[in-house]
C-alpha atoms as a PDB file:
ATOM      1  CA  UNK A   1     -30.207  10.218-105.859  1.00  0.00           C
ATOM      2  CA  UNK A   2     -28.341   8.384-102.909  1.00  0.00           C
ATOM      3  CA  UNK A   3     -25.653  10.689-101.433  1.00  0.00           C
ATOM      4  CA  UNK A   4     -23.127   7.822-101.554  1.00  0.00           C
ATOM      5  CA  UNK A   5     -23.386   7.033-105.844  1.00  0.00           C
ATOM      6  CA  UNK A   6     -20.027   5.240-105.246  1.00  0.00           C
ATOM      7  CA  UNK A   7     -21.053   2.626-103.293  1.00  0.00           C
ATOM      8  CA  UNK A   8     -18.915   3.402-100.766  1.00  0.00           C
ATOM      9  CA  UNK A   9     -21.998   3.208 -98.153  1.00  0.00           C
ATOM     10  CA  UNK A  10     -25.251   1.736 -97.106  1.00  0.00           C
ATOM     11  CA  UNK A  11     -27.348   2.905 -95.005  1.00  0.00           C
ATOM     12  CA  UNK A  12     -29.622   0.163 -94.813  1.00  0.00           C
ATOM     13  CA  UNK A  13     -27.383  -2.501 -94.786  1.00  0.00           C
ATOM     14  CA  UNK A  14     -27.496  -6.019 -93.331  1.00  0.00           C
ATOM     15  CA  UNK A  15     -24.837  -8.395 -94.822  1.00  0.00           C
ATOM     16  CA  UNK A  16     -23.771  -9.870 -91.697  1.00  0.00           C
ATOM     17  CA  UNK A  17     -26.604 -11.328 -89.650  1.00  0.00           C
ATOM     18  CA  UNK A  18     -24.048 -11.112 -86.385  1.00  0.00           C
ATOM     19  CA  UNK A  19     -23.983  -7.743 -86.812  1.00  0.00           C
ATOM     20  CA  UNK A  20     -28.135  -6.826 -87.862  1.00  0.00           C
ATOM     21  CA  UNK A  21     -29.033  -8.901 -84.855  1.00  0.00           C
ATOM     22  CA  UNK A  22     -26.780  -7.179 -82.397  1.00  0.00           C
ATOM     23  CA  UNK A  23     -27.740  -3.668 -83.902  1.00  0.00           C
ATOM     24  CA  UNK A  24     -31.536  -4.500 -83.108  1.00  0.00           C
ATOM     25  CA  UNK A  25     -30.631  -5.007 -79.846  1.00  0.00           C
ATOM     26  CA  UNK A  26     -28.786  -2.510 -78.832  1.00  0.00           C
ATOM     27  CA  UNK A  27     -31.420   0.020 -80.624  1.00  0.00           C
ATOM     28  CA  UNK A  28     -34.188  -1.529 -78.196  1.00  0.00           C
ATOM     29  CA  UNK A  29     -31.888  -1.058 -75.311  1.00  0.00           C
ATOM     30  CA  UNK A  30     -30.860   2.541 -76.080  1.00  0.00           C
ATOM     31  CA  UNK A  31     -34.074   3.841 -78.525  1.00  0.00           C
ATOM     32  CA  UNK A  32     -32.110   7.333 -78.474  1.00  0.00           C
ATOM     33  CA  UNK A  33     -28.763   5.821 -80.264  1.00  0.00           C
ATOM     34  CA  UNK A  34     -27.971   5.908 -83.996  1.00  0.00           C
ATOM     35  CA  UNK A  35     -27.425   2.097 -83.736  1.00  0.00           C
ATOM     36  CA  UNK A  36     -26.780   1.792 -87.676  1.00  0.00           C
ATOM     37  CA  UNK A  37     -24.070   1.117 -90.181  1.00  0.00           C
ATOM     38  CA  UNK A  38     -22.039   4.345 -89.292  1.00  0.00           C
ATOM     39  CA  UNK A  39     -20.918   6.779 -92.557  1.00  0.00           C
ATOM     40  CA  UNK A  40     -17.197   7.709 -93.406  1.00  0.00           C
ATOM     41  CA  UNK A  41     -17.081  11.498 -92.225  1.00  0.00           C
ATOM     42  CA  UNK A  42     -14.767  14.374 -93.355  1.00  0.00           C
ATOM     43  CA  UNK A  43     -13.310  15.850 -97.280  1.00  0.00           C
ATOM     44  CA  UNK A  44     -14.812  14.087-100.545  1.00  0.00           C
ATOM     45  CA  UNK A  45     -11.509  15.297-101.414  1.00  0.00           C
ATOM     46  CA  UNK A  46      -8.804  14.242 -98.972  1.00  0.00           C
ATOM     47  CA  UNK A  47      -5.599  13.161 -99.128  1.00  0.00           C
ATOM     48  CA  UNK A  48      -5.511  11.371 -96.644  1.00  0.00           C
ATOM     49  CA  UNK A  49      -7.939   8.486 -95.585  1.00  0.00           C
ATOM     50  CA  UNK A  50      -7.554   7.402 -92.071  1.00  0.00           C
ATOM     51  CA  UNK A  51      -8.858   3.839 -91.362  1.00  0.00           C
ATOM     52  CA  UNK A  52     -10.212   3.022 -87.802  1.00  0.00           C
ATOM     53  CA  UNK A  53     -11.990  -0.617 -86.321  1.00  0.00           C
ATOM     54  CA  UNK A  54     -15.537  -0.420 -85.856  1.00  0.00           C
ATOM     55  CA  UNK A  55     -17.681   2.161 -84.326  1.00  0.00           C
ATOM     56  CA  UNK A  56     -17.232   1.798 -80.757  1.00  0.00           C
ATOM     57  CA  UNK A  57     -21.054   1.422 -78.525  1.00  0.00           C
ATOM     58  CA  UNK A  58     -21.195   4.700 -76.633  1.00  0.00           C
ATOM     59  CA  UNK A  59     -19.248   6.509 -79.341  1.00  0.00           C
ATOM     60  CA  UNK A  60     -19.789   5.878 -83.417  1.00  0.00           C
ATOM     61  CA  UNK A  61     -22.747   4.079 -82.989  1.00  0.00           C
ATOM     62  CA  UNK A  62     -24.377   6.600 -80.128  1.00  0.00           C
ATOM     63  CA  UNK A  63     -23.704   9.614 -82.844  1.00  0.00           C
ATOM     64  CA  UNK A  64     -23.502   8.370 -86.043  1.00  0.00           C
ATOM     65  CA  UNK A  65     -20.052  10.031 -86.562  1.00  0.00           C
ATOM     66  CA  UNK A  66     -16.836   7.928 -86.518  1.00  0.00           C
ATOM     67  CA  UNK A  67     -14.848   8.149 -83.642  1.00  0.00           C
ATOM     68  CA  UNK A  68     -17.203  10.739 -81.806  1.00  0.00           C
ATOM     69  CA  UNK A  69     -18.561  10.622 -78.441  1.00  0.00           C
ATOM     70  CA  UNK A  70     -15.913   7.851 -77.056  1.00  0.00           C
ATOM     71  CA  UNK A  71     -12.372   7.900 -75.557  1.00  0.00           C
ATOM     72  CA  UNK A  72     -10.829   7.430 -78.554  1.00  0.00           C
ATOM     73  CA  UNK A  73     -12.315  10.362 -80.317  1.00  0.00           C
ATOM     74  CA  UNK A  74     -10.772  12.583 -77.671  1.00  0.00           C
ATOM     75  CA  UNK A  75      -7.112  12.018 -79.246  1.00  0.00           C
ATOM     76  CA  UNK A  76      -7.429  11.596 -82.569  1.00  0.00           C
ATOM     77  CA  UNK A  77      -9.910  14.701 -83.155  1.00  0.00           C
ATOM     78  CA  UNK A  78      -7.546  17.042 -80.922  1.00  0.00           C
ATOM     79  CA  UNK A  79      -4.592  15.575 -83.055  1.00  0.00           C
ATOM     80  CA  UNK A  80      -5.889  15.748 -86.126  1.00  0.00           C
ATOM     81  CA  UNK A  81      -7.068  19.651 -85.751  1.00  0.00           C
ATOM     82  CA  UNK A  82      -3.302  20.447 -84.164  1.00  0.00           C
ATOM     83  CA  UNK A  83      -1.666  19.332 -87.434  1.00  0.00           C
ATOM     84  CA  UNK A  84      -4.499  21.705 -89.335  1.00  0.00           C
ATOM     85  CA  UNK A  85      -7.203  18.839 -90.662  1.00  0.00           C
ATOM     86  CA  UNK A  86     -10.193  19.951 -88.237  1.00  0.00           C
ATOM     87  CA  UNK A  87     -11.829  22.970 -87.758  1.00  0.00           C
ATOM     88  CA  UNK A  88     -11.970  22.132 -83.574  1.00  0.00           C
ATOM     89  CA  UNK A  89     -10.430  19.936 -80.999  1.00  0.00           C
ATOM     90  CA  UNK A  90     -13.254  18.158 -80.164  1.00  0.00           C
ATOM     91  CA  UNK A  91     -16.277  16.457 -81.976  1.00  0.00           C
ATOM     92  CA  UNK A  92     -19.057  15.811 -79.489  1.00  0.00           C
ATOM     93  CA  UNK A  93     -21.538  15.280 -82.194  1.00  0.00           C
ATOM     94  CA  UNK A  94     -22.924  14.555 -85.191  1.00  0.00           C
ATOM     95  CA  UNK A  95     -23.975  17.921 -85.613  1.00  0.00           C
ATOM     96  CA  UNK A  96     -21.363  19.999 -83.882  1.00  0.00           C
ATOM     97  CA  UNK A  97     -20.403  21.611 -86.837  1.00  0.00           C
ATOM     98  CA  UNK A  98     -17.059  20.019 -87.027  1.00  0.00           C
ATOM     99  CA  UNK A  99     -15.173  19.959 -90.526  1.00  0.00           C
ATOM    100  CA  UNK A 100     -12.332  17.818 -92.040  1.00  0.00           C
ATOM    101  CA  UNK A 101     -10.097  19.537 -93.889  1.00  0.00           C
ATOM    102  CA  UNK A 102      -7.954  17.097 -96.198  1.00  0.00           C
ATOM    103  CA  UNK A 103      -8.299  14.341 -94.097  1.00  0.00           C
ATOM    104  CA  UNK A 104     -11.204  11.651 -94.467  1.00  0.00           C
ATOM    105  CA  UNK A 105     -12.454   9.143 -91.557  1.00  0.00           C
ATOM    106  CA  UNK A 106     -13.689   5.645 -92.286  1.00  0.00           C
ATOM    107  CA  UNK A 107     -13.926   2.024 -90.522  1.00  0.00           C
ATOM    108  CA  UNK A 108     -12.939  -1.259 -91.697  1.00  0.00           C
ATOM    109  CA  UNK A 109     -16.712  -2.286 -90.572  1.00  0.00           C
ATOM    110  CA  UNK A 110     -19.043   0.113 -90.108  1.00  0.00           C
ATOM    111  CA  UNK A 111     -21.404  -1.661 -87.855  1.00  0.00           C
ATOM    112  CA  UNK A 112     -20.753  -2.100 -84.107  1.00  0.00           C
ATOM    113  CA  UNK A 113     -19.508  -5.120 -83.179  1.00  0.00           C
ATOM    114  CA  UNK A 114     -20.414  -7.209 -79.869  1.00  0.00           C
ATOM    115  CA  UNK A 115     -17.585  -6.449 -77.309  1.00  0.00           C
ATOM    116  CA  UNK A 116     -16.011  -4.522 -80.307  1.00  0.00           C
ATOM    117  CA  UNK A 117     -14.142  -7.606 -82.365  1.00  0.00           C
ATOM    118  CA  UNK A 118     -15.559  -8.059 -85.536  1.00  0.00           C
ATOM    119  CA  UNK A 119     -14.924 -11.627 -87.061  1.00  0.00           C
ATOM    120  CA  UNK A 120     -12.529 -12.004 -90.401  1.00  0.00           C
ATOM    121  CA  UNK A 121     -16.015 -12.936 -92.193  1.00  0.00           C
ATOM    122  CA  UNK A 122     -17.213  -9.319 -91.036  1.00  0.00           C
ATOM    123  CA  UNK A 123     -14.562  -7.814 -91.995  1.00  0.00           C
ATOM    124  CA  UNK A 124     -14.537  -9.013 -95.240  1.00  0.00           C
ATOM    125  CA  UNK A 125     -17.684  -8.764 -95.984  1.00  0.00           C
ATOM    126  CA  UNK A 126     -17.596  -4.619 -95.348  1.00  0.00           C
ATOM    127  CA  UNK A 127     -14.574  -4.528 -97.448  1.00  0.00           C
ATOM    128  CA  UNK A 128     -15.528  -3.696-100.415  1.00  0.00           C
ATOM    129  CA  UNK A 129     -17.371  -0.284 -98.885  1.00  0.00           C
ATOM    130  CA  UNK A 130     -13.404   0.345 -97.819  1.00  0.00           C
ATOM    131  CA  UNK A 131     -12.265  -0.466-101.258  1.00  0.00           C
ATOM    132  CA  UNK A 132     -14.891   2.012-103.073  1.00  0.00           C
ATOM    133  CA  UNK A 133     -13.629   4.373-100.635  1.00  0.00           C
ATOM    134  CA  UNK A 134     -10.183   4.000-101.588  1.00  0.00           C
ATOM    135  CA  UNK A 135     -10.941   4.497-105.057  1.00  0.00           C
ATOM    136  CA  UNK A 136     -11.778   7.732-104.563  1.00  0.00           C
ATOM    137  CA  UNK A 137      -8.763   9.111-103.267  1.00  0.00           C
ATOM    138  CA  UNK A 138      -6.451  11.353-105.618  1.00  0.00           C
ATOM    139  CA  UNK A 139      -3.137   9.830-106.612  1.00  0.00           C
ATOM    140  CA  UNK A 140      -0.724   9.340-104.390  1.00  0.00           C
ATOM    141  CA  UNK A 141      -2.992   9.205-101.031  1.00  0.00           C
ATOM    142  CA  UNK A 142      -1.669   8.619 -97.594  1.00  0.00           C
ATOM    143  CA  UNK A 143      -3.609   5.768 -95.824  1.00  0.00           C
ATOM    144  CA  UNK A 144      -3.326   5.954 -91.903  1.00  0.00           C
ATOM    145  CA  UNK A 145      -4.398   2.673 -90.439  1.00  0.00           C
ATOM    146  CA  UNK A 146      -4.938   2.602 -87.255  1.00  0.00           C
ATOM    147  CA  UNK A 147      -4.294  -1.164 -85.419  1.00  0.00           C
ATOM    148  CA  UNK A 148      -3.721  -4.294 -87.294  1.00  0.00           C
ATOM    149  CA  UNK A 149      -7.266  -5.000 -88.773  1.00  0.00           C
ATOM    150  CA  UNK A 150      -7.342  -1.884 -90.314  1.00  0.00           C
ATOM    151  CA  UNK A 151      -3.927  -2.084 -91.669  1.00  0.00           C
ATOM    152  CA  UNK A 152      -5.206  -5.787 -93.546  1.00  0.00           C
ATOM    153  CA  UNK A 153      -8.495  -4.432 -94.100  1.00  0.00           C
ATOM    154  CA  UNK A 154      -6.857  -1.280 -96.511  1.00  0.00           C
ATOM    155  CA  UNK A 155      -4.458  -3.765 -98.107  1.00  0.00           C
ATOM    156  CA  UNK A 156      -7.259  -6.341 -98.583  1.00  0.00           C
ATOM    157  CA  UNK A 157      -9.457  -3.268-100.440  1.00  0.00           C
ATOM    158  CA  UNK A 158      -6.533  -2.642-102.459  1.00  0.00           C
ATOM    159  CA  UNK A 159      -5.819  -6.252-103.488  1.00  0.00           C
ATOM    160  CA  UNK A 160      -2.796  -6.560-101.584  1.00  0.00           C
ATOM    161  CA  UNK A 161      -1.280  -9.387 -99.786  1.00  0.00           C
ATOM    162  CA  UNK A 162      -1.193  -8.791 -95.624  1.00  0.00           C
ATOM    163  CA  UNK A 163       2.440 -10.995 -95.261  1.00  0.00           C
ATOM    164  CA  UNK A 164       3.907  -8.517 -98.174  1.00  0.00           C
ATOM    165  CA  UNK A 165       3.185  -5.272 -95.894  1.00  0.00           C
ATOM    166  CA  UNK A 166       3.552  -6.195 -91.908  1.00  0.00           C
ATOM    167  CA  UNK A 167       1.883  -3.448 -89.408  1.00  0.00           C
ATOM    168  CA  UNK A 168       3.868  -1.739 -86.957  1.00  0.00           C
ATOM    169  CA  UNK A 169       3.319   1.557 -85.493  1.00  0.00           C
ATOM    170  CA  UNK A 170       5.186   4.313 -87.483  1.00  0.00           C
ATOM    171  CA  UNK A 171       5.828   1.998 -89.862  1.00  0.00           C
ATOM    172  CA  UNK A 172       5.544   3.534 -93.953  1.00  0.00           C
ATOM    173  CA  UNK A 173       4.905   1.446 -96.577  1.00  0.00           C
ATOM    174  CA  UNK A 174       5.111   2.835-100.666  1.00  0.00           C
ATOM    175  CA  UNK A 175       2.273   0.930-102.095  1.00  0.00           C
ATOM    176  CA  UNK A 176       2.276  -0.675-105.880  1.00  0.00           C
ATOM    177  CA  UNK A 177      -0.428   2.307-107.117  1.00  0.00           C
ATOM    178  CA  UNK A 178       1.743   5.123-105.626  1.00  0.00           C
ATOM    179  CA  UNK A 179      -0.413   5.669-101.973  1.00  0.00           C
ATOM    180  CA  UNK A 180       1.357   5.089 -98.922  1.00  0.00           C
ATOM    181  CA  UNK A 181       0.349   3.586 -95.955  1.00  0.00           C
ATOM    182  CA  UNK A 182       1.175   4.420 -92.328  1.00  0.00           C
ATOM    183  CA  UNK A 183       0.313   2.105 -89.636  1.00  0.00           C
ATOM    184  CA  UNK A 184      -0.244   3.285 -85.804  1.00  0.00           C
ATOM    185  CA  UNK A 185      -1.162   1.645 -82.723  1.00  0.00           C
ATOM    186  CA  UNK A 186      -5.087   2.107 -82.276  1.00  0.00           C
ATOM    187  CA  UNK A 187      -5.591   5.421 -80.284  1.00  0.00           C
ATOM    188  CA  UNK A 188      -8.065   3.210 -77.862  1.00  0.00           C
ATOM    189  CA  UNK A 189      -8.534   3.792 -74.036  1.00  0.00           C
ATOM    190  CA  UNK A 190      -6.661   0.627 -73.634  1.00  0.00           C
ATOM    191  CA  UNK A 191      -3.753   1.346 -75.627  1.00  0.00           C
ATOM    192  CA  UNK A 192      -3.178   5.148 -74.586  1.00  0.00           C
ATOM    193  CA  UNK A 193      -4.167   3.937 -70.620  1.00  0.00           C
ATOM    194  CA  UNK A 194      -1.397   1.233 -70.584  1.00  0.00           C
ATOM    195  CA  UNK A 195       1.301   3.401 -72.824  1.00  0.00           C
ATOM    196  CA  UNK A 196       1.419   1.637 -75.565  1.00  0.00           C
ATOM    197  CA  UNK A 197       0.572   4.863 -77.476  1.00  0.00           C
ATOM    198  CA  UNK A 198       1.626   7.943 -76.099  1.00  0.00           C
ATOM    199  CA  UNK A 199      -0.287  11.343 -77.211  1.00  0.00           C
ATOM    200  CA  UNK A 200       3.490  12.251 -78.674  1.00  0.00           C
ATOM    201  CA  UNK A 201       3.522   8.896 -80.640  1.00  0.00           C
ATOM    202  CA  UNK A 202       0.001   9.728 -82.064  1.00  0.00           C
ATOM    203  CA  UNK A 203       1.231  12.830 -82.521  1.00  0.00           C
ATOM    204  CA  UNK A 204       4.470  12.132 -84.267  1.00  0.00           C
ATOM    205  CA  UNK A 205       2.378   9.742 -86.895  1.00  0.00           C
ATOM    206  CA  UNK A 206       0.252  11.983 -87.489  1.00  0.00           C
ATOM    207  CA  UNK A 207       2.712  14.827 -88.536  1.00  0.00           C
ATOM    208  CA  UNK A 208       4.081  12.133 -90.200  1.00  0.00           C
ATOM    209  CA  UNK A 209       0.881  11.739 -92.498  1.00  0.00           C
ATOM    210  CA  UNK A 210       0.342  15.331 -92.836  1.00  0.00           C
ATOM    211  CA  UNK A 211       3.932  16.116 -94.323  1.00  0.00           C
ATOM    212  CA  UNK A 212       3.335  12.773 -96.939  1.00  0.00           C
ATOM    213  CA  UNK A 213      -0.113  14.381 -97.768  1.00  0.00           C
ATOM    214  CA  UNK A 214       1.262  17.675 -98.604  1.00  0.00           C
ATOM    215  CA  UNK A 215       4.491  16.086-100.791  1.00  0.00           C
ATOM    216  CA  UNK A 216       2.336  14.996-103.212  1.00  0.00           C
END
């Protein structure tokens, strides 16, 4: 039986031909790299389902984990164990022994990207992984998007219109089926680099999400 019954993953897949062909590429160029469709990681059973980009080249698609190995990793793993979801501050790899407590990690496309921007067709196209994802969670879930395309990639799963709910970071929305969704500014090299997110902005979202998670 395939450990992901729900169809919220597949291993093997090759939907967008952008994406396959880049993937081959990069797995001749780095033979040692995961360099496939990366899994969601963390609680079958969370309350909380935190939505990223892509995996990123040297991170997510190096390891196989979301979010491990790369810059942005470094914040949101250290944050996310602060406020009690991880077992450790770090997650170096795959097979670190890292565990999610309460707190689930997917991507709106789960393949890397070329210069990490997917295409709206590519994101579309993954969407209904997301969406079986979502469908998972208990009632009343908190969804933590992190940067725009995330935020319209959870409402998209969900069959809700982008111009109803508009991102901003720390924004909360109370969605139609009882979740809620909290947006932040991507914790990316770029973004934390130039202060557009601070460590006590992640931070502050992030307690944010933890307190909504344990309300309900």
């Amino acid at each position: 039986m395939s450990q992901y019954p729900d169809a919220t993953f597949d291993p093997a897949c090759r939907r967008c031909p952008r994406l396959a062909s880049h993937l081959d590429a990069v797995r001749r160029a780095h033979p040692d790299y995961y360099a496939r469709p990366v899994p969601p990681f963390g609680d079958p059973a969370a309350r909380l389902l935190i939505v990223g980009l892509a995996p990123g080249l040297h991170g997510a698609n190096r390891t196989g984990r979301p979010f491990t190995g790369d810059y942005a990793g470094i914040l949101l793993y250290a944050t996310l164990h602060r406020h009690g979801f991880g077992s450790a501050p770090q997650s170096v790899a795959a097979d670190d022994g890292l565990v999610l407590r309460g707190c689930r990690i997917n991507n709106a496309v789960k393949c890397l990207p070329p210069e990490n921007k997917p295409t709206t067709d590519e994101v579309r196209t993954c969407n209904d992984f997301l969406a079986a994802d979502l469908a998972r969670l208990p009632d009343g879930a908190v969804l933590l998007a992190l940067g725009r395309v995330a935020h319209g990639a959870a409402l998209r799963a969900l069959g809700l219109k982008q111009a109803a709910w508009r991102f901003g970071h720390g924004a909360e929305h109370a969605l139609p089926n009882g979740m809620t969704l909290v947006d932040s500014y991507h914790c990316s090299r770029y973004n934390t680099q130039t202060g557009r997110l601070t460590e006590a902005m992640f931070d502050a979202v992030v307690g944010r999400c933890r307190e909504l998670s344990m309300e309900r």
